[in-house]
PDB file of N, CA and C in Angstrom:
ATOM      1  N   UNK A   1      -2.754   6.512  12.791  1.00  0.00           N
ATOM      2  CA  UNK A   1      -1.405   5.980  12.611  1.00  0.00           C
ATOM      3  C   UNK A   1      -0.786   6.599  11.357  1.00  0.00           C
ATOM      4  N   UNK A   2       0.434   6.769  11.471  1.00  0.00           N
ATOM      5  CA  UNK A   2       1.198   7.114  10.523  1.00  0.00           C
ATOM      6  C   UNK A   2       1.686   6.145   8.977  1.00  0.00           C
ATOM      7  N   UNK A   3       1.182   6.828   8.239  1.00  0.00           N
ATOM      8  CA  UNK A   3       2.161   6.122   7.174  1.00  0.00           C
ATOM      9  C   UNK A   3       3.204   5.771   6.724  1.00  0.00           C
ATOM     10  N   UNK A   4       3.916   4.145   6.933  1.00  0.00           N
ATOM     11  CA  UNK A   4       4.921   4.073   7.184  1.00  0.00           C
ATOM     12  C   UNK A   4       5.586   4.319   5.033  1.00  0.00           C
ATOM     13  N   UNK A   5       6.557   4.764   5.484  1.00  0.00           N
ATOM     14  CA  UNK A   5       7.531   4.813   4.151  1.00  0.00           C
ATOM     15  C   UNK A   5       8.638   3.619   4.059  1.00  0.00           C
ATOM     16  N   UNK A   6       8.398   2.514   3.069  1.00  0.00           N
ATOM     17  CA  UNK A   6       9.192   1.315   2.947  1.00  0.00           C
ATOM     18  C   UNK A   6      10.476   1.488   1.553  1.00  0.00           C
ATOM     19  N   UNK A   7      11.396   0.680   1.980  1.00  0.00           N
ATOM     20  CA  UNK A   7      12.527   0.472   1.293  1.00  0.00           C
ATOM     21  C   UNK A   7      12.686  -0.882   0.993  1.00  0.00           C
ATOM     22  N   UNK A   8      13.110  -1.471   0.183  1.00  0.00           N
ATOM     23  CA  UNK A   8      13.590  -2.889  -0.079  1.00  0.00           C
ATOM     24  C   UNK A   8      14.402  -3.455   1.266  1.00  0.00           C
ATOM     25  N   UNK A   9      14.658  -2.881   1.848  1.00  0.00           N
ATOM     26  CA  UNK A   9      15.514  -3.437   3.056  1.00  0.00           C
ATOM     27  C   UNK A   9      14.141  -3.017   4.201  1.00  0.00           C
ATOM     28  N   UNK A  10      13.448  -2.734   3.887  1.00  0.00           N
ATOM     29  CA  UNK A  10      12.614  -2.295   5.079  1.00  0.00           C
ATOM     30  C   UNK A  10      11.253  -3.264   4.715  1.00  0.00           C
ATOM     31  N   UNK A  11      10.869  -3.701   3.518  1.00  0.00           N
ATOM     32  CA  UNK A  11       9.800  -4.120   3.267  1.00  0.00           C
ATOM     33  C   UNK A  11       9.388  -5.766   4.074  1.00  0.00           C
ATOM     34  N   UNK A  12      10.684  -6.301   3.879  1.00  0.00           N
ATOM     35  CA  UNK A  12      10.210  -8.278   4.644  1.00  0.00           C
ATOM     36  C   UNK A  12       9.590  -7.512   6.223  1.00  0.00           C
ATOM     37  N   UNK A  13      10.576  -7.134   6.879  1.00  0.00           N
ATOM     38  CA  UNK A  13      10.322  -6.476   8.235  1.00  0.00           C
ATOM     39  C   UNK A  13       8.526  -5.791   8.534  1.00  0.00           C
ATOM     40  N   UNK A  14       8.139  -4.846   7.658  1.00  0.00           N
ATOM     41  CA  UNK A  14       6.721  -4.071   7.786  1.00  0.00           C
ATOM     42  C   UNK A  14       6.247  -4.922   7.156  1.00  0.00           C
ATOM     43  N   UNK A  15       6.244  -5.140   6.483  1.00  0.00           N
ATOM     44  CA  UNK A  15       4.788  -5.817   5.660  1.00  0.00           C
ATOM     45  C   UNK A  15       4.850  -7.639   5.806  1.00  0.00           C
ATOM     46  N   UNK A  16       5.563  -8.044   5.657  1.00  0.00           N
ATOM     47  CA  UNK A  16       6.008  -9.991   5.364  1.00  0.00           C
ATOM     48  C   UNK A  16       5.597 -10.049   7.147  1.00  0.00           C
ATOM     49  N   UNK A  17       6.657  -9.192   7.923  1.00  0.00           N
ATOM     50  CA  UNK A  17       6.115  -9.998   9.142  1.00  0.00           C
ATOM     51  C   UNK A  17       5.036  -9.775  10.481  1.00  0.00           C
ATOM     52  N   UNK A  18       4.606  -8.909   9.327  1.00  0.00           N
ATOM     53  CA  UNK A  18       3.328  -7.926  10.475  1.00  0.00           C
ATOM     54  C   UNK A  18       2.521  -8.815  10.710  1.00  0.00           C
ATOM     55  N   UNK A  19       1.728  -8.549  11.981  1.00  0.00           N
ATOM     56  CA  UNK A  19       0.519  -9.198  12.873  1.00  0.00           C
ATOM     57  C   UNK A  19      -0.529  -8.525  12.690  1.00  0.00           C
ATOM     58  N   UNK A  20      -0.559  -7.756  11.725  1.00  0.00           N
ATOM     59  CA  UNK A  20      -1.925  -7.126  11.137  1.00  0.00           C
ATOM     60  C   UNK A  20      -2.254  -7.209   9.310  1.00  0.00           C
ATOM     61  N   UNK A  21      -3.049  -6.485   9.357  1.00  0.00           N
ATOM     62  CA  UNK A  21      -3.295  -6.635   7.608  1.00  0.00           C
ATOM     63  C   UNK A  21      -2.690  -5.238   7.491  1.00  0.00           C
ATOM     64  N   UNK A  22      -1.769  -5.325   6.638  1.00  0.00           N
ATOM     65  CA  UNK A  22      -0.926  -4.167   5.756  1.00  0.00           C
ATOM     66  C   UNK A  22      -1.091  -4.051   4.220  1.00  0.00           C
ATOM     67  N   UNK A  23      -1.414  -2.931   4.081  1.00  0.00           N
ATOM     68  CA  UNK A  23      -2.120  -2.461   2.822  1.00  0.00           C
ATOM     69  C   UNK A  23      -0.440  -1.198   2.311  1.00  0.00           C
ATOM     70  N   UNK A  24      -0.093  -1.862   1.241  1.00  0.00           N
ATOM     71  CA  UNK A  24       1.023  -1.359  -0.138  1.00  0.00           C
ATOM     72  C   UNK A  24       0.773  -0.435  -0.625  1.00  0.00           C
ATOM     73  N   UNK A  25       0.844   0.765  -1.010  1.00  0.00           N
ATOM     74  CA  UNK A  25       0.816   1.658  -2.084  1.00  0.00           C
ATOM     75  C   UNK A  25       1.687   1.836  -2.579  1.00  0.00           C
ATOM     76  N   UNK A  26       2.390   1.192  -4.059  1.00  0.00           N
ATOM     77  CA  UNK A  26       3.314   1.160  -5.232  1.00  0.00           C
ATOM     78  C   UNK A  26       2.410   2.498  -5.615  1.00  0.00           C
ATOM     79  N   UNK A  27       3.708   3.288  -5.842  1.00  0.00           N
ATOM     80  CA  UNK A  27       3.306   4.793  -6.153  1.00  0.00           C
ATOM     81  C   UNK A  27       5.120   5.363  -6.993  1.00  0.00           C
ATOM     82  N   UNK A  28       4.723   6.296  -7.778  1.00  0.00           N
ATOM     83  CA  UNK A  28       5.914   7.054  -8.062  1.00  0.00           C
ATOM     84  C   UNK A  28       5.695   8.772  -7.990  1.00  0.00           C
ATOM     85  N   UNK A  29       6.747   8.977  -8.087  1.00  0.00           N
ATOM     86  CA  UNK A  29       6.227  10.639  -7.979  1.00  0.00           C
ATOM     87  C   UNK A  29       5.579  11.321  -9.248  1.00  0.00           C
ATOM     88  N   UNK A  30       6.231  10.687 -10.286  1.00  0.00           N
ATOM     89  CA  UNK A  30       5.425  11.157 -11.210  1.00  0.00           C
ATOM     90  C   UNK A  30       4.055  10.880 -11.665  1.00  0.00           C
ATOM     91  N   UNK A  31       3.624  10.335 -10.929  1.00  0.00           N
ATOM     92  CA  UNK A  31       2.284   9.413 -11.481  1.00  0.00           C
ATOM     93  C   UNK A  31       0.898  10.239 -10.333  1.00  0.00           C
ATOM     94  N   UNK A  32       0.499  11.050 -11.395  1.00  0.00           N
ATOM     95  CA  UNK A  32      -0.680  12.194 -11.029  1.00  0.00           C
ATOM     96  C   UNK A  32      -1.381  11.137  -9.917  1.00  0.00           C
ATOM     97  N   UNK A  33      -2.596  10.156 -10.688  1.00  0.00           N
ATOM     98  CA  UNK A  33      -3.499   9.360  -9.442  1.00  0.00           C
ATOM     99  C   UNK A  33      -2.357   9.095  -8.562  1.00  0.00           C
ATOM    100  N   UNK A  34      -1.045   8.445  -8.102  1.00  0.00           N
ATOM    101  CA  UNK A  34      -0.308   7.951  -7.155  1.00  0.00           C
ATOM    102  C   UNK A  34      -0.700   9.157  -5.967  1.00  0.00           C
ATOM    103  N   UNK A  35      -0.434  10.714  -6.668  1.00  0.00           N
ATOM    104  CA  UNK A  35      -0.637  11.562  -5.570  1.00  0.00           C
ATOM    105  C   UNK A  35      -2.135  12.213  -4.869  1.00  0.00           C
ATOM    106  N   UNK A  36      -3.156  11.778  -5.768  1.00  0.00           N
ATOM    107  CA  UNK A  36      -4.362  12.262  -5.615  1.00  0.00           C
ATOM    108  C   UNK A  36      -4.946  11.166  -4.863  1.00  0.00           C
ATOM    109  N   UNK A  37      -4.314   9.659  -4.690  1.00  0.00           N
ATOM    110  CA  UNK A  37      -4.821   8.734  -3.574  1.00  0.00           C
ATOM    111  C   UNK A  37      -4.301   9.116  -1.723  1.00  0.00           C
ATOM    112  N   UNK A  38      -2.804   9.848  -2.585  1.00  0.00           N
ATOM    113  CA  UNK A  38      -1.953  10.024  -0.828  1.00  0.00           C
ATOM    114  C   UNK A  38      -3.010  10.515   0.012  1.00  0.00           C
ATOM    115  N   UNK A  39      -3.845  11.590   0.036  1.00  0.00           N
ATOM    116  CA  UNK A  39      -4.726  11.564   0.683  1.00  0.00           C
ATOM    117  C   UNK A  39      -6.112  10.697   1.179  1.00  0.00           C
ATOM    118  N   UNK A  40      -6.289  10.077   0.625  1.00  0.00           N
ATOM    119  CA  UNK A  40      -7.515   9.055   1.022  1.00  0.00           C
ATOM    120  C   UNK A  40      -6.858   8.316   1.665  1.00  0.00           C
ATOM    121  N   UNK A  41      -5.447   7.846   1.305  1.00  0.00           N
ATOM    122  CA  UNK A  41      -4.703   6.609   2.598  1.00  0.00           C
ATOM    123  C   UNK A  41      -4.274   7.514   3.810  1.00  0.00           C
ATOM    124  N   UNK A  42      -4.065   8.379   3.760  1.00  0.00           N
ATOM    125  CA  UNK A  42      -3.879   9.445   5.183  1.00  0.00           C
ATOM    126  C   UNK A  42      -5.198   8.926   5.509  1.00  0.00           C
ATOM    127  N   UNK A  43      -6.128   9.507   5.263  1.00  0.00           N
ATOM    128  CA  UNK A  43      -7.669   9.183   6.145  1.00  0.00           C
ATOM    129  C   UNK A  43      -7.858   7.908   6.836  1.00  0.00           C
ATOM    130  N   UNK A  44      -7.678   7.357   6.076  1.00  0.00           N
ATOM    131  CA  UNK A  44      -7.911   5.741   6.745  1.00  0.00           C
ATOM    132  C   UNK A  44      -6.788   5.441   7.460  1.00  0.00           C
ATOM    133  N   UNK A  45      -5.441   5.952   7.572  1.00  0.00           N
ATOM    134  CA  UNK A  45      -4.672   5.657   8.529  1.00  0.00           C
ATOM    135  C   UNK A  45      -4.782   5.917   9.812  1.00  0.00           C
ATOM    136  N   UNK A  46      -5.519   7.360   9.076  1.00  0.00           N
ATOM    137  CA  UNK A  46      -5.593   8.057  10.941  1.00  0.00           C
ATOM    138  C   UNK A  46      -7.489   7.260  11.427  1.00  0.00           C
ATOM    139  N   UNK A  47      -7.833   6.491  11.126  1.00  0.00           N
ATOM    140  CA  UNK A  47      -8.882   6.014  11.335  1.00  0.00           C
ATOM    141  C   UNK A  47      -9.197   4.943  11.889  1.00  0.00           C
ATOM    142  N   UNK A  48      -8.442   4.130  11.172  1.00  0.00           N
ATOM    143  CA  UNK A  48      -7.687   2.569  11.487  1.00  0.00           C
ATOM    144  C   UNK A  48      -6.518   2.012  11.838  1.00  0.00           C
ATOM    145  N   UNK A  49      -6.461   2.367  13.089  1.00  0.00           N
ATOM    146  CA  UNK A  49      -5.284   2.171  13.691  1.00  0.00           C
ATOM    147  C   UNK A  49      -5.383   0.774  13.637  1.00  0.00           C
ATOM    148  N   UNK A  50      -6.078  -0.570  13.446  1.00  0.00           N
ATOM    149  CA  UNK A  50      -5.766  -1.987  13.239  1.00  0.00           C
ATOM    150  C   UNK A  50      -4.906  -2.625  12.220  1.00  0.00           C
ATOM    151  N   UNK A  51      -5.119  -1.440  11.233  1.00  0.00           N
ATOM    152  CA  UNK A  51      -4.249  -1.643   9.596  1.00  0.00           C
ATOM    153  C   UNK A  51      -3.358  -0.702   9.743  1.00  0.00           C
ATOM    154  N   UNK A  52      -2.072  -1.640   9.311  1.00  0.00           N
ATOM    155  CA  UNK A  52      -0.540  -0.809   8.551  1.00  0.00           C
ATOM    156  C   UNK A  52      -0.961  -0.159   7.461  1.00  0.00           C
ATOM    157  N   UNK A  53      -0.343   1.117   7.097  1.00  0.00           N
ATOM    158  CA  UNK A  53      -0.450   1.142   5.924  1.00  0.00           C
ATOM    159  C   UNK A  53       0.731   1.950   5.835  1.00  0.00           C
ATOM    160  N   UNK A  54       1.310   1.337   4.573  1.00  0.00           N
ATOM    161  CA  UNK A  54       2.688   2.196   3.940  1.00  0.00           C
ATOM    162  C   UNK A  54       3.049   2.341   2.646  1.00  0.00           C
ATOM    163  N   UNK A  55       3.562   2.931   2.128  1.00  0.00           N
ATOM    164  CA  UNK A  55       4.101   3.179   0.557  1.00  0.00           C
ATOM    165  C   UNK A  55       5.708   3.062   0.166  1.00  0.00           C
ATOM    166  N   UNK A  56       5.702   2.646  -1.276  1.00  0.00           N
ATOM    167  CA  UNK A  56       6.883   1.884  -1.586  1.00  0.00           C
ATOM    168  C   UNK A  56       7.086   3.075  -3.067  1.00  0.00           C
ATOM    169  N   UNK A  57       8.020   3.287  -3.127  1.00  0.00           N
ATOM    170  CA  UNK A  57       8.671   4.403  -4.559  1.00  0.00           C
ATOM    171  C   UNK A  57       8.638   3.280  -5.144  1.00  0.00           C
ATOM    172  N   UNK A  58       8.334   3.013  -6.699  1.00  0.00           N
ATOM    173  CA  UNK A  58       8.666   1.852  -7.349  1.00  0.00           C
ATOM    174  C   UNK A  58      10.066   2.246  -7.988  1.00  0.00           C
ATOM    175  N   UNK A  59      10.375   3.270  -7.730  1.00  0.00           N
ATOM    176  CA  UNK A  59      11.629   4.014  -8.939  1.00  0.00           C
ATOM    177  C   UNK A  59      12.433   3.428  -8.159  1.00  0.00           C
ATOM    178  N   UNK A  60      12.400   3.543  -6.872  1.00  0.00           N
ATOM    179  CA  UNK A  60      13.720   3.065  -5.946  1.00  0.00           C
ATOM    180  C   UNK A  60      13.205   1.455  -5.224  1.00  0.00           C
ATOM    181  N   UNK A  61      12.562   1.134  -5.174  1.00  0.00           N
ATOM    182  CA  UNK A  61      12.124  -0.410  -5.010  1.00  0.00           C
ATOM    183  C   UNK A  61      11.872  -0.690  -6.586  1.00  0.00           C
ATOM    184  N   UNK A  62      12.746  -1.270  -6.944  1.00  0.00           N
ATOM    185  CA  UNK A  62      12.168  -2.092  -8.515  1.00  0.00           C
ATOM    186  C   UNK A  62      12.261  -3.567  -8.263  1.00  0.00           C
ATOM    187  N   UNK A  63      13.001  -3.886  -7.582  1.00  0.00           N
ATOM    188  CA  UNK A  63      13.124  -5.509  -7.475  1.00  0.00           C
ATOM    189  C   UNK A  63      11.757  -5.946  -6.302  1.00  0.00           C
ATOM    190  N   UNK A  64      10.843  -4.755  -5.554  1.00  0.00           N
ATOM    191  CA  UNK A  64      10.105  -4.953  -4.746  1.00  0.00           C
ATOM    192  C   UNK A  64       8.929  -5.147  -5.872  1.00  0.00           C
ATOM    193  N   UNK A  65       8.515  -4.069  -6.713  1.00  0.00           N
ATOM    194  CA  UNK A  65       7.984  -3.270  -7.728  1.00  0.00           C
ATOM    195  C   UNK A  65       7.618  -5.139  -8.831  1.00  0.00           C
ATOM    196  N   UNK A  66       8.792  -5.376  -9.259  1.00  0.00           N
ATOM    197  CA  UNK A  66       8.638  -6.803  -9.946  1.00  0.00           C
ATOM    198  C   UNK A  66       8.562  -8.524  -9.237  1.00  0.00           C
ATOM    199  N   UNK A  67       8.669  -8.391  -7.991  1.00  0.00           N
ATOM    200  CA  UNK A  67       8.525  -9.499  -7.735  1.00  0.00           C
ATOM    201  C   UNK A  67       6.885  -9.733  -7.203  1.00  0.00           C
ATOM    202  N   UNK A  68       6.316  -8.399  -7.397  1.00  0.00           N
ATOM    203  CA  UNK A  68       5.121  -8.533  -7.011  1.00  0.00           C
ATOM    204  C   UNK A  68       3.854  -7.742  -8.676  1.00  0.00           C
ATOM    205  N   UNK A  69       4.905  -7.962  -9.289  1.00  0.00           N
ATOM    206  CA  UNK A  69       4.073  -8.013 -10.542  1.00  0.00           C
ATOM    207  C   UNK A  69       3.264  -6.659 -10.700  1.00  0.00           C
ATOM    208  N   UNK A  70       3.806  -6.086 -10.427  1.00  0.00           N
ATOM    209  CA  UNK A  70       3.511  -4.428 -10.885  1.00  0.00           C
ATOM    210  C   UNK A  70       3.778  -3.697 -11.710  1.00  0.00           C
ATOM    211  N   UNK A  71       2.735  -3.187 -12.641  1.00  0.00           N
ATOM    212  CA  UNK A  71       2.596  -2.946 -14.574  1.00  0.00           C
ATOM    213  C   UNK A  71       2.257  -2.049 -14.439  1.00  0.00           C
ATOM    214  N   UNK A  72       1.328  -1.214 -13.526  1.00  0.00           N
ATOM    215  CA  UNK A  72       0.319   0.233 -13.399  1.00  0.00           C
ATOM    216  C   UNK A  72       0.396   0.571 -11.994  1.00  0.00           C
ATOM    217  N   UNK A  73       0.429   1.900 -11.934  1.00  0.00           N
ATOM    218  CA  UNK A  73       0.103   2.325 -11.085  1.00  0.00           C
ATOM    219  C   UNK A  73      -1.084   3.554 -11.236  1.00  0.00           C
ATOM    220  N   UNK A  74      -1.725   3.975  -9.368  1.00  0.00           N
ATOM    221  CA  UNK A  74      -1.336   2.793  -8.335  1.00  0.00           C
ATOM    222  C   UNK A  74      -1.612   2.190  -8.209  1.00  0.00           C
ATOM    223  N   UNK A  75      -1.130   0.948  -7.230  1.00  0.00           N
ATOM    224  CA  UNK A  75      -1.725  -0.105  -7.135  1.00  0.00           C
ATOM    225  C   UNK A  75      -1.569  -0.374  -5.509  1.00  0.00           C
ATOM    226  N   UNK A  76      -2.617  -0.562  -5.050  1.00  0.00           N
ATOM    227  CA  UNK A  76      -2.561  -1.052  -3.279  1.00  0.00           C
ATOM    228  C   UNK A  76      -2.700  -2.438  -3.503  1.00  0.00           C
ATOM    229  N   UNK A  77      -1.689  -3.203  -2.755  1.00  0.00           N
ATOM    230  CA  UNK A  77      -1.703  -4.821  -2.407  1.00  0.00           C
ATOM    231  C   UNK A  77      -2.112  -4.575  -1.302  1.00  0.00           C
ATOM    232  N   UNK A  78      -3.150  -5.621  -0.715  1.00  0.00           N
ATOM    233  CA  UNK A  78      -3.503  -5.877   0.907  1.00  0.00           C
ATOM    234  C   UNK A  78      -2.479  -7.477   1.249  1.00  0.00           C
ATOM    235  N   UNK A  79      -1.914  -7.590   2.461  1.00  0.00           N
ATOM    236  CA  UNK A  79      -1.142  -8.583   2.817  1.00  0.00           C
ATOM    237  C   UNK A  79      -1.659  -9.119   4.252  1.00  0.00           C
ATOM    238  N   UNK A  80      -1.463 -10.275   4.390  1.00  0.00           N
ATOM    239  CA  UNK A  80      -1.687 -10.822   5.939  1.00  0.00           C
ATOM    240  C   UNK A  80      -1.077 -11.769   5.896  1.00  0.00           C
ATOM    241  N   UNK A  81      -0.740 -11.952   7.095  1.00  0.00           N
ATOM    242  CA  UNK A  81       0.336 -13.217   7.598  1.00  0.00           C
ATOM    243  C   UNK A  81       1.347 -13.350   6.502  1.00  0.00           C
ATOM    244  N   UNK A  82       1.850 -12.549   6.145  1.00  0.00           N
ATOM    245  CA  UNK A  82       3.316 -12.313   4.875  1.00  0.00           C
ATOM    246  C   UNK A  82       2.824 -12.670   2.987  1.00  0.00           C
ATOM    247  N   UNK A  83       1.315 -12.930   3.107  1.00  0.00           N
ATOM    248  CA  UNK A  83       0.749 -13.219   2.194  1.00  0.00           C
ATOM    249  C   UNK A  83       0.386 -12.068   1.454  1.00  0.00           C
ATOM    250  N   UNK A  84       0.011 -11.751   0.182  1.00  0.00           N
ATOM    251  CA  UNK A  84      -0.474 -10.635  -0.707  1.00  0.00           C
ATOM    252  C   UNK A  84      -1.871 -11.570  -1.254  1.00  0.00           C
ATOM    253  N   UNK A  85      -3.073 -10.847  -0.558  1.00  0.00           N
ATOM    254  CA  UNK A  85      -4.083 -11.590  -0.050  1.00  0.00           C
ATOM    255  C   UNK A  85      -5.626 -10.702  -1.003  1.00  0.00           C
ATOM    256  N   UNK A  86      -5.141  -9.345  -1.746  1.00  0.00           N
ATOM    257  CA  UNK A  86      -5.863  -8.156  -2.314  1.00  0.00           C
ATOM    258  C   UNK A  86      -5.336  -7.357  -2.893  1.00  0.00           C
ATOM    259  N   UNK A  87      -5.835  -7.133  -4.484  1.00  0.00           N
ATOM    260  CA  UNK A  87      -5.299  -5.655  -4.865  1.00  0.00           C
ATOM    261  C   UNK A  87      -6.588  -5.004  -5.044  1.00  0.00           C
ATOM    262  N   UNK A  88      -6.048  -3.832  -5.567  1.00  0.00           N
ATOM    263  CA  UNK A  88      -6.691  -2.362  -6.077  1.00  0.00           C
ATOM    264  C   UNK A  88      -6.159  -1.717  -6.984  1.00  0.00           C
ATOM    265  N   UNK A  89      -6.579  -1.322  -8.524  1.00  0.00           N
ATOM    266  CA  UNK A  89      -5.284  -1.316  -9.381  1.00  0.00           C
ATOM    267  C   UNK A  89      -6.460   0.307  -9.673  1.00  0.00           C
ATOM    268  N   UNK A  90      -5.277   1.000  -9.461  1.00  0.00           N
ATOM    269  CA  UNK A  90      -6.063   2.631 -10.084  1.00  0.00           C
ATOM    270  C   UNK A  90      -6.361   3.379  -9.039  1.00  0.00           C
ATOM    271  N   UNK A  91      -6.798   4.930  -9.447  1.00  0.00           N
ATOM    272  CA  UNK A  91      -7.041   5.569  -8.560  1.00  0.00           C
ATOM    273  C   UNK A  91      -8.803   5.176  -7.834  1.00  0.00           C
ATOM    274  N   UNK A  92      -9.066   4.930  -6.557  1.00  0.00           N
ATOM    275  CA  UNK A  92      -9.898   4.677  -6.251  1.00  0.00           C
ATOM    276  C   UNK A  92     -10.110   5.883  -4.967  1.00  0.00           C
ATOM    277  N   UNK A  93     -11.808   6.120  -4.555  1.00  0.00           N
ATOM    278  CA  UNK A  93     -12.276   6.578  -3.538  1.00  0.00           C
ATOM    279  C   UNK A  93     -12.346   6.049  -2.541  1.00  0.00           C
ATOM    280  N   UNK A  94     -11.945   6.752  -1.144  1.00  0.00           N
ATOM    281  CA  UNK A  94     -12.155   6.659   0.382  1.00  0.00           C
ATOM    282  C   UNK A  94     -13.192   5.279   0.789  1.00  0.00           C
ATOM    283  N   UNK A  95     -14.686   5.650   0.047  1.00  0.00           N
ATOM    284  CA  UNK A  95     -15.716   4.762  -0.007  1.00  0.00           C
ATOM    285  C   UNK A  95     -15.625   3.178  -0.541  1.00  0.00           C
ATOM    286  N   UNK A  96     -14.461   3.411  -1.765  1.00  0.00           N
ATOM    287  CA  UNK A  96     -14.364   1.727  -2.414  1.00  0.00           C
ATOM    288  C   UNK A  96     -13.240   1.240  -1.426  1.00  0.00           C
ATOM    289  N   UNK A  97     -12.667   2.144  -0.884  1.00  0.00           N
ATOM    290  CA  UNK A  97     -11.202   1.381  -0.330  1.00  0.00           C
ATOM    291  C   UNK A  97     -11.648   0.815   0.901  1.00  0.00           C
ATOM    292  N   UNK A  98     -12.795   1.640   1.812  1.00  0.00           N
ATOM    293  CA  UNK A  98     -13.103   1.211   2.870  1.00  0.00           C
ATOM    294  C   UNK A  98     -13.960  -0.069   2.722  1.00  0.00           C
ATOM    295  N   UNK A  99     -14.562  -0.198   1.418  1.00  0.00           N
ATOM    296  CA  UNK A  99     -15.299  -1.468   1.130  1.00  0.00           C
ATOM    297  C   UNK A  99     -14.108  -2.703   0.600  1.00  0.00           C
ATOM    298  N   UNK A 100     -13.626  -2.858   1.021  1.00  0.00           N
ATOM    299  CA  UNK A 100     -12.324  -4.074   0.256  1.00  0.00           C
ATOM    300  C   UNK A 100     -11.640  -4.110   1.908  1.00  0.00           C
ATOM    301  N   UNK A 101     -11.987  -3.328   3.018  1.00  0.00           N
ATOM    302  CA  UNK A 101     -11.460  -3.671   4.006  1.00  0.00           C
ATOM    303  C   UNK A 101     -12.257  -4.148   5.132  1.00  0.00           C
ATOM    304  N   UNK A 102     -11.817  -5.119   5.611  1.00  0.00           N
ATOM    305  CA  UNK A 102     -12.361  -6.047   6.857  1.00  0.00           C
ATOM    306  C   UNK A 102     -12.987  -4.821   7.562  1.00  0.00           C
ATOM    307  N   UNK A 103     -14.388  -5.529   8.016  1.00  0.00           N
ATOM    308  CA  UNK A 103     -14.448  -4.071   9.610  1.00  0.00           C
ATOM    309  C   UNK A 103     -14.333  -4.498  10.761  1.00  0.00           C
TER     310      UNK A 103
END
């Protein structure tokens, strides 16, 4: 599955009202780990088609960025049933990410 790309107008819709567990990546462009994770969430997307997974610009989501208490990046929130249910704060490996997810 593809990685969806979210907007403040796009975020209640993908993530709040999904029927799966959707996993956040608060990322900016400037932020070296933000881009050295994009690949490990490609992997697991195309792997796990049961999990959403999408990314949010914090530069252009800031009111998304602060209502969910975001100081560092990156940071992956896991969500279910419109809940923010898991984080992951930093650059992490393929191996830890797949361990923080349901099998």
């Amino acid at each position: 599955m593809e990685i969806i790309e979210l907007t403040s107008e796009t975020f209640d819709a993908e993530v709040l009202q999904s029927d799966r567990l959707v996993i956040v990546d608060f990322w900016a462009t400037w932020c070296t780990p933000c881009r050295m994770l994009a690949p490990v969430l490609e992997e697991i997307a195309a792997e796990r088609t049961d999990i959403k997974i999408c990314k949010i610009n914090v530069d252009e989501a800031q009111d998304i960025a602060e209502k969910y208490g975001v100081m560092s990046l990156p940071i992956l929130i896991f969500f279910e049933n419109g809940e923010a249910v898991n984080e992951s704060l930093g650059l992490i490996s393929k191996d830890q990410l797949v361990s923080l997810l349901p099998k």
